[in-house]
PDB file of N, CA and C in Angstrom:
ATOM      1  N   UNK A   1      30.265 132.139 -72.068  1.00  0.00           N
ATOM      2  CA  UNK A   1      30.425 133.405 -72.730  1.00  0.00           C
ATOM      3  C   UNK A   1      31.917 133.656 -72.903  1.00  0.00           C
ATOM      4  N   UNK A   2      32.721 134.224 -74.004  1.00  0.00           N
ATOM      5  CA  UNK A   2      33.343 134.361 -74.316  1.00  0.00           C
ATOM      6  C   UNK A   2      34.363 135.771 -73.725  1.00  0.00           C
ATOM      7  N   UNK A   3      35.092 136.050 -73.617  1.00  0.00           N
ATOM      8  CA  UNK A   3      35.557 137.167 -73.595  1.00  0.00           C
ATOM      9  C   UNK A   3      36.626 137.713 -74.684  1.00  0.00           C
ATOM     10  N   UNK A   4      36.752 139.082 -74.646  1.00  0.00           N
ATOM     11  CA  UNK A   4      36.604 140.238 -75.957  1.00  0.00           C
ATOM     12  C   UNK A   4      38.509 140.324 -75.306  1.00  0.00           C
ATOM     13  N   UNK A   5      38.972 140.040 -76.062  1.00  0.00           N
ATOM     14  CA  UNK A   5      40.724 140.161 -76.111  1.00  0.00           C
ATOM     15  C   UNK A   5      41.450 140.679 -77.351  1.00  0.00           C
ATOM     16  N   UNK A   6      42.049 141.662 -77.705  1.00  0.00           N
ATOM     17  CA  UNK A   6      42.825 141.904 -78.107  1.00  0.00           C
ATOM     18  C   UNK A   6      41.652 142.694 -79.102  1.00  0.00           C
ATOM     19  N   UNK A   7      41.117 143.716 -78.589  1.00  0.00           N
ATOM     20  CA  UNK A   7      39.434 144.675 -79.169  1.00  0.00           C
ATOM     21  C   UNK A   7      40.504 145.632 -80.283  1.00  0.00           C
ATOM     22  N   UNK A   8      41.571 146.366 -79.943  1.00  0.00           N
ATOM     23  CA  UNK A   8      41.632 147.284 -80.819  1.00  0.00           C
ATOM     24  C   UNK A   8      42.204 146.380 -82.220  1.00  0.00           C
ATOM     25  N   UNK A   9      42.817 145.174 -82.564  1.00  0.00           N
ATOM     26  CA  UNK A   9      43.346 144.753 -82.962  1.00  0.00           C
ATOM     27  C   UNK A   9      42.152 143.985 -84.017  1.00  0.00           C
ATOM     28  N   UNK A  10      41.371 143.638 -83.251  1.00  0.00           N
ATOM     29  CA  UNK A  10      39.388 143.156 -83.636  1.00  0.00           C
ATOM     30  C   UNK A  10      39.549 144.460 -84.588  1.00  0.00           C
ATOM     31  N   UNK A  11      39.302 145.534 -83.914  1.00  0.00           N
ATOM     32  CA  UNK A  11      38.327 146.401 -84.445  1.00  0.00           C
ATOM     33  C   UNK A  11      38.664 147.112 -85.736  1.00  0.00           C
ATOM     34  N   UNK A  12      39.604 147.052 -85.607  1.00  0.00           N
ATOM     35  CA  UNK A  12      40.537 147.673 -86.995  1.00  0.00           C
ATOM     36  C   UNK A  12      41.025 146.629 -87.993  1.00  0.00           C
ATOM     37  N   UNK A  13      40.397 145.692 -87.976  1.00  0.00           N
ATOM     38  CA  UNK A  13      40.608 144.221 -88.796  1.00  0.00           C
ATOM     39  C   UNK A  13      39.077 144.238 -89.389  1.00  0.00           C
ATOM     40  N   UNK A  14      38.006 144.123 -88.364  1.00  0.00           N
ATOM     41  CA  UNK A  14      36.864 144.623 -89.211  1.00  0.00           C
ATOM     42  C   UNK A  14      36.380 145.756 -89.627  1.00  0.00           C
ATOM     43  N   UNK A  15      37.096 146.672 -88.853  1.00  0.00           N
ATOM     44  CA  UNK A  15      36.783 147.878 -90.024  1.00  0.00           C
ATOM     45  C   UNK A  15      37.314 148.460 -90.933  1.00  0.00           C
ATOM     46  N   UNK A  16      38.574 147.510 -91.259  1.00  0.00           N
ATOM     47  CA  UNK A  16      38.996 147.170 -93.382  1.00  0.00           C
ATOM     48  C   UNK A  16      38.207 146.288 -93.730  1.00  0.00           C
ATOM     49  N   UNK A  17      37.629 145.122 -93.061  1.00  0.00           N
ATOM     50  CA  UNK A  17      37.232 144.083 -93.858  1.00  0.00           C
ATOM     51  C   UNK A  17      35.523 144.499 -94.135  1.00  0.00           C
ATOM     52  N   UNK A  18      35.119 145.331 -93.189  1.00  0.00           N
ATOM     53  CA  UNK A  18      33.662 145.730 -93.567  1.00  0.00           C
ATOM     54  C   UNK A  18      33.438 147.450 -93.036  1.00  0.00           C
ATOM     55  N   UNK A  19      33.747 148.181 -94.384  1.00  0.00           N
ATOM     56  CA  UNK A  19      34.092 149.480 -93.949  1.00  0.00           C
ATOM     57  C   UNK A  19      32.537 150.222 -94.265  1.00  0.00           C
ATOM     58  N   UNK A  20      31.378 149.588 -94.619  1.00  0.00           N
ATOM     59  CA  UNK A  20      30.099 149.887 -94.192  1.00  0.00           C
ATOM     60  C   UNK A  20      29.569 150.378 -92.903  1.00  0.00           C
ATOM     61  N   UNK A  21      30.233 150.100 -92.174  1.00  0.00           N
ATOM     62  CA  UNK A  21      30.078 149.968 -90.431  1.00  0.00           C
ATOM     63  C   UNK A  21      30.557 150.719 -89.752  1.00  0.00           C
ATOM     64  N   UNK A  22      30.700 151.269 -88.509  1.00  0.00           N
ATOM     65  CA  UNK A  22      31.054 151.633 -87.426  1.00  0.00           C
ATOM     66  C   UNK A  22      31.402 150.736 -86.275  1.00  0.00           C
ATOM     67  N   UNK A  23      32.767 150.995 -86.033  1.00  0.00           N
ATOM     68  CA  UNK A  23      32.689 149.500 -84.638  1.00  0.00           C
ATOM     69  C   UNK A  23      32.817 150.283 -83.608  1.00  0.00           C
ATOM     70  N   UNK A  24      32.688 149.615 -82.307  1.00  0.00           N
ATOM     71  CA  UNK A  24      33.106 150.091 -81.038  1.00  0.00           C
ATOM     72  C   UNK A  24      32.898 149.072 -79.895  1.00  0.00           C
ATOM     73  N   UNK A  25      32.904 149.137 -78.776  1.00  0.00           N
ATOM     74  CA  UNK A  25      32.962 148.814 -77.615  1.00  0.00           C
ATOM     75  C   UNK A  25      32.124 149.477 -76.611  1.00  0.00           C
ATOM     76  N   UNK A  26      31.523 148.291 -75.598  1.00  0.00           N
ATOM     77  CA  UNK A  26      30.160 149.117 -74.960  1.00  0.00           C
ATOM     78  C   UNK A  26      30.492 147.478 -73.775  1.00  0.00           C
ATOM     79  N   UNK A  27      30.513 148.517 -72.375  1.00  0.00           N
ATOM     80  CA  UNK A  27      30.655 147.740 -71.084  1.00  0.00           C
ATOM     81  C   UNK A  27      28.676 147.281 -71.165  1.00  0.00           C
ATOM     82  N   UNK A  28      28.739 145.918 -71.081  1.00  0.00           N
ATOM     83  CA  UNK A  28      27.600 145.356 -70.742  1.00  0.00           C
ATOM     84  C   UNK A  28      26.965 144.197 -69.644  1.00  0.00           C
ATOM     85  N   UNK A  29      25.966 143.880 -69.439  1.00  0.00           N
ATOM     86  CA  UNK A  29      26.047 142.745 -67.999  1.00  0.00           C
ATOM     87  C   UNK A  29      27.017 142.094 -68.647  1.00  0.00           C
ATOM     88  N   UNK A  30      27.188 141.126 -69.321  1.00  0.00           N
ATOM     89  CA  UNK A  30      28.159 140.681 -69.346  1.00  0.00           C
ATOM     90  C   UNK A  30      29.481 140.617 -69.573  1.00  0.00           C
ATOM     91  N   UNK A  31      30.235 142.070 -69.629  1.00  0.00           N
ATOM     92  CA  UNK A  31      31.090 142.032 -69.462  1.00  0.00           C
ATOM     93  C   UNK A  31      31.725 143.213 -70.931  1.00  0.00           C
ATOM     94  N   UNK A  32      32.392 143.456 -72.095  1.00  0.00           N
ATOM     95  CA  UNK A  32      32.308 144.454 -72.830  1.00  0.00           C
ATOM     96  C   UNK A  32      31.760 143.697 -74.180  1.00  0.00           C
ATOM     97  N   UNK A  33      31.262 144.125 -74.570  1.00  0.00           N
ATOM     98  CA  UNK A  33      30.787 143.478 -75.975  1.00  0.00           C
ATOM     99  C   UNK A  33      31.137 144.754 -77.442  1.00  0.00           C
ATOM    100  N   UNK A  34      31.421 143.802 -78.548  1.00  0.00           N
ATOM    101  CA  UNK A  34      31.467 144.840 -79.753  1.00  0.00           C
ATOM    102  C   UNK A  34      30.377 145.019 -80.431  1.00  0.00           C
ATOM    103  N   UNK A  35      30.260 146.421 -80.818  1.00  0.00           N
ATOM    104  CA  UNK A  35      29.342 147.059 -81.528  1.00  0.00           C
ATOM    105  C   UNK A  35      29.369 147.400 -82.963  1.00  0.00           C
ATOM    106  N   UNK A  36      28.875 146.694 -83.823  1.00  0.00           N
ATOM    107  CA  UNK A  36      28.971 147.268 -85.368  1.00  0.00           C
ATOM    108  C   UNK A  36      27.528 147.786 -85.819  1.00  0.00           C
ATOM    109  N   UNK A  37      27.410 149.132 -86.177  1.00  0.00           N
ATOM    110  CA  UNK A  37      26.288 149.643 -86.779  1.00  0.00           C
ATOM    111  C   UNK A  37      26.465 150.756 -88.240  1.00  0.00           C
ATOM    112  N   UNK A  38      25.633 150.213 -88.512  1.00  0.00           N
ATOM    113  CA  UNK A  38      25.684 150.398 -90.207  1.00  0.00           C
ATOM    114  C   UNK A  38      25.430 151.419 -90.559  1.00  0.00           C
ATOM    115  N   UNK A  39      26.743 151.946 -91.859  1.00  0.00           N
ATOM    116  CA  UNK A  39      26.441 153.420 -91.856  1.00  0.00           C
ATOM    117  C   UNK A  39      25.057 153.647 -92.786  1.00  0.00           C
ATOM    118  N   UNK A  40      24.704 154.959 -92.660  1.00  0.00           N
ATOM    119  CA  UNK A  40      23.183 155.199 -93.111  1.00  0.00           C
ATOM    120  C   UNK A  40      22.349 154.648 -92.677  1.00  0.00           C
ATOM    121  N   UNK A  41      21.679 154.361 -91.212  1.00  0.00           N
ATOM    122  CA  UNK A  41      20.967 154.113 -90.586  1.00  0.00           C
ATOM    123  C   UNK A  41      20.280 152.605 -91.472  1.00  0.00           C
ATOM    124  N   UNK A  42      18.702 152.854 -90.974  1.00  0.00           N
ATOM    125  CA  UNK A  42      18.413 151.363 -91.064  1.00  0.00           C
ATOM    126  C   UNK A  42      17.562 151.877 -92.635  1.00  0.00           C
ATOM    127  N   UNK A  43      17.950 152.468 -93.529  1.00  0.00           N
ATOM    128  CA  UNK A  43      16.694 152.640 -94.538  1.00  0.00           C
ATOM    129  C   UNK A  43      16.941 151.391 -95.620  1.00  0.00           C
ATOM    130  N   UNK A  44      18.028 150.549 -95.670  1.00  0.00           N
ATOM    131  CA  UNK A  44      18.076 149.725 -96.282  1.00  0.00           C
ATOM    132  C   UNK A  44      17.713 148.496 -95.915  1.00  0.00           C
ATOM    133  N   UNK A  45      17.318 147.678 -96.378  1.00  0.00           N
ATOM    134  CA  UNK A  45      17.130 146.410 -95.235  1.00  0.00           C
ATOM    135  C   UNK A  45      18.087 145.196 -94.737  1.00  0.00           C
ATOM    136  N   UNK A  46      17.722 144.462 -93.758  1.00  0.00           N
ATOM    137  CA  UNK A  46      19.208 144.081 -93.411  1.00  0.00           C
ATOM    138  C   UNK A  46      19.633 144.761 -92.131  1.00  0.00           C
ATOM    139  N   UNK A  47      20.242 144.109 -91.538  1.00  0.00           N
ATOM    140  CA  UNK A  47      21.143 144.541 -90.327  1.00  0.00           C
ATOM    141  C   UNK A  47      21.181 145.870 -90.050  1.00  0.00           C
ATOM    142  N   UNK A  48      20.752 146.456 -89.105  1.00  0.00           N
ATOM    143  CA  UNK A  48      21.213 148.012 -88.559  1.00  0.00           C
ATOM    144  C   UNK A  48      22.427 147.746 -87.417  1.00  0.00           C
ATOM    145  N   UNK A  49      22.682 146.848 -86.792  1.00  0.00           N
ATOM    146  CA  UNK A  49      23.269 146.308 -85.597  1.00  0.00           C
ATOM    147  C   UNK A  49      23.232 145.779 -85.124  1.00  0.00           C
ATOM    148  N   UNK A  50      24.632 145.088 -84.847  1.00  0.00           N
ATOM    149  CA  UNK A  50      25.024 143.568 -84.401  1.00  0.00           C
ATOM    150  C   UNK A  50      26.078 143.769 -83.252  1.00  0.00           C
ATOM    151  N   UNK A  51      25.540 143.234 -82.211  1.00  0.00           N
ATOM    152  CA  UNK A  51      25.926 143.792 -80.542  1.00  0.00           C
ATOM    153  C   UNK A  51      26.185 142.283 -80.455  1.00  0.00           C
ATOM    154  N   UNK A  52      27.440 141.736 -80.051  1.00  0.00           N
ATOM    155  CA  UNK A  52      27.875 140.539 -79.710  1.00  0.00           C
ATOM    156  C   UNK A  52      29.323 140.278 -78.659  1.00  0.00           C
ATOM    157  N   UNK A  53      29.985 139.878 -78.156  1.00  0.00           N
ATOM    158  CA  UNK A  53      31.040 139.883 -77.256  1.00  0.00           C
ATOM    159  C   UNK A  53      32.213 138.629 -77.850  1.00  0.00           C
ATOM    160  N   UNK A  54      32.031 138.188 -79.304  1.00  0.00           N
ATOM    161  CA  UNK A  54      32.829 137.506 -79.636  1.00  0.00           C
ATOM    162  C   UNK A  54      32.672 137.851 -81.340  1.00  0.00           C
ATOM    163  N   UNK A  55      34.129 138.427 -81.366  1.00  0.00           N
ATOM    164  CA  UNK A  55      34.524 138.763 -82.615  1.00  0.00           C
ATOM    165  C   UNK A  55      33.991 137.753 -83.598  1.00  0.00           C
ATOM    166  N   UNK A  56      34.167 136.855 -84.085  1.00  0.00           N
ATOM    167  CA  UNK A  56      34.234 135.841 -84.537  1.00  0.00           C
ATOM    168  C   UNK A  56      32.414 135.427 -85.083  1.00  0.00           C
ATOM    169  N   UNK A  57      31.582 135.726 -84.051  1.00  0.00           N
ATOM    170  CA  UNK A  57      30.028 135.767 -84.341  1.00  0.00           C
ATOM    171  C   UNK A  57      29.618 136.837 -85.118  1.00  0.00           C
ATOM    172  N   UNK A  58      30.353 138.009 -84.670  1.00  0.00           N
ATOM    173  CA  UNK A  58      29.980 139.389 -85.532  1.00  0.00           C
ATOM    174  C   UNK A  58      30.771 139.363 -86.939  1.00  0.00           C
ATOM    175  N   UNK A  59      32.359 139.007 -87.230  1.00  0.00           N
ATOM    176  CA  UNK A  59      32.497 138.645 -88.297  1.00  0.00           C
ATOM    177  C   UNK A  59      31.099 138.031 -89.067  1.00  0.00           C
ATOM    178  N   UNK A  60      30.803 136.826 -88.422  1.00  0.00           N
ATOM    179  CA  UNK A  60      30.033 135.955 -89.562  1.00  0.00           C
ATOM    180  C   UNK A  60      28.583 136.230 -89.643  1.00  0.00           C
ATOM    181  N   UNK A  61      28.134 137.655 -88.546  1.00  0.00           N
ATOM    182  CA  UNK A  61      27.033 137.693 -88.943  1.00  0.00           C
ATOM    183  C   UNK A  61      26.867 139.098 -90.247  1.00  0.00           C
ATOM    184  N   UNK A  62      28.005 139.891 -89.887  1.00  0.00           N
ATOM    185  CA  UNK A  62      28.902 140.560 -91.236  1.00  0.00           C
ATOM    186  C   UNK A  62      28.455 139.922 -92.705  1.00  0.00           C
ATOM    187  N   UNK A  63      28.995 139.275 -92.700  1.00  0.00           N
ATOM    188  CA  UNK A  63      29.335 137.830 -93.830  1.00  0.00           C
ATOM    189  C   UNK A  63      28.140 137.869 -94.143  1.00  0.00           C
ATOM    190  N   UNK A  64      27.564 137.403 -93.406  1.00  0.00           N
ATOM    191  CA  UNK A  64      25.319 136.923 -94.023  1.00  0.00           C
ATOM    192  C   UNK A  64      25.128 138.036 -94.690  1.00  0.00           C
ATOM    193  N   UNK A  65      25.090 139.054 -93.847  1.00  0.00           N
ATOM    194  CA  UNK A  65      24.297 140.323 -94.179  1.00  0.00           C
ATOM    195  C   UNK A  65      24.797 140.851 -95.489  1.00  0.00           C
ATOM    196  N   UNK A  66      26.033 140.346 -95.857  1.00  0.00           N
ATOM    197  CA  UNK A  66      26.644 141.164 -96.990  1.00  0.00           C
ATOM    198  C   UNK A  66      26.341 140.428 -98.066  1.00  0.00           C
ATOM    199  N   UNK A  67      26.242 138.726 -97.791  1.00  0.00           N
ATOM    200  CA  UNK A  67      25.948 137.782 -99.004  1.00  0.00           C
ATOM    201  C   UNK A  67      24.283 138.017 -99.297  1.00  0.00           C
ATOM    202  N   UNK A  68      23.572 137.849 -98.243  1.00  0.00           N
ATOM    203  CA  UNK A  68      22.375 138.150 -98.603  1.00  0.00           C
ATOM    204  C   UNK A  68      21.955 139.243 -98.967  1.00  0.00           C
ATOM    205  N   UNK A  69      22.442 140.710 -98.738  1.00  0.00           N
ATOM    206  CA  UNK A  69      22.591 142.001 -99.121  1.00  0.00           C
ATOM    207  C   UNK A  69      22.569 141.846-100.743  1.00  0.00           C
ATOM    208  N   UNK A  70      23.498 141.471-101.150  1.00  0.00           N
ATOM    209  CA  UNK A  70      24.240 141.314-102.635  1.00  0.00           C
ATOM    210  C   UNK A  70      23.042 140.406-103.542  1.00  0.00           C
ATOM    211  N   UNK A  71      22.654 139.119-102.891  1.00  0.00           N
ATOM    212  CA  UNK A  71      21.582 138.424-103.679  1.00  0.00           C
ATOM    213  C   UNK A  71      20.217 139.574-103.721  1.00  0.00           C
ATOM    214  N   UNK A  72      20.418 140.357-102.682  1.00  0.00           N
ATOM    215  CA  UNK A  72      19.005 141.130-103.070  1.00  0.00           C
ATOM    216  C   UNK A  72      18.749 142.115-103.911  1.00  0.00           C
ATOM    217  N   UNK A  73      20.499 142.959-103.922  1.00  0.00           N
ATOM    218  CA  UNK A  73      20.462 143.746-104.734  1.00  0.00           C
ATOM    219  C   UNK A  73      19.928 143.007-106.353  1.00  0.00           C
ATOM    220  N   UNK A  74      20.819 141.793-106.538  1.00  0.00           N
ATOM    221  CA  UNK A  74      20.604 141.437-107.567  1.00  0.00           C
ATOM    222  C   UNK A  74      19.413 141.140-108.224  1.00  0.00           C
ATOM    223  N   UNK A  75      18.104 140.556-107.171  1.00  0.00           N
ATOM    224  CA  UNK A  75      16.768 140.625-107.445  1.00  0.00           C
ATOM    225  C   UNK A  75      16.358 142.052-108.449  1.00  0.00           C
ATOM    226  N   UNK A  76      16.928 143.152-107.449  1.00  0.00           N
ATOM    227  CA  UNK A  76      16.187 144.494-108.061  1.00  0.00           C
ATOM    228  C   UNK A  76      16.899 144.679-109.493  1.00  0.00           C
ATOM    229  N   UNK A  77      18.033 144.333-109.918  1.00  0.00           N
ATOM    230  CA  UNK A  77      18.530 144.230-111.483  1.00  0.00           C
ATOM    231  C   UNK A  77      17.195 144.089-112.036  1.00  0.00           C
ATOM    232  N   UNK A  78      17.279 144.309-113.236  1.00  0.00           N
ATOM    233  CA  UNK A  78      16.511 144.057-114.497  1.00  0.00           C
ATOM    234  C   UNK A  78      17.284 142.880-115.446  1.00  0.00           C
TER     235      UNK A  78
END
């Protein structure tokens, strides 16, 4: 398991790079993990929250949610 270094510096890096979200920090068994949860609750589909302890996983699970987000919107186009 990884540990969470240099959080405020994290957190304000992903929250320009994915300003959909809310980040934070939450002491857990293992130790502090980051919290990103999506603004406007869960009525869209897709990710409501991604609880992980290494920046770097939550970046890229960011990433999915936004690429696959985008292909879906595009389904609903006409």
């Amino acid at each position: 398991m990884g540990r969470v270094t240099g959080v405020p510096a994290e957190l304000s890096g992903l929250a320009a790079e994915f300003p959909g979200y809310d980040f934070g920090t939450q002491q857990t068994w293992g130790g502090i993990s980051i919290i990103a949860i999506r603004h406007g609750g869960c009525a869209r589909p897709g990710s409501y929250a991604v609880v992980t302890n290494d920046p770097g996983e939550l970046r890229r699970a960011l990433l999915e949610q936004e690429r696959t987000g985008h292909q879906d919107d595009s389904r609903r186009q006409p």
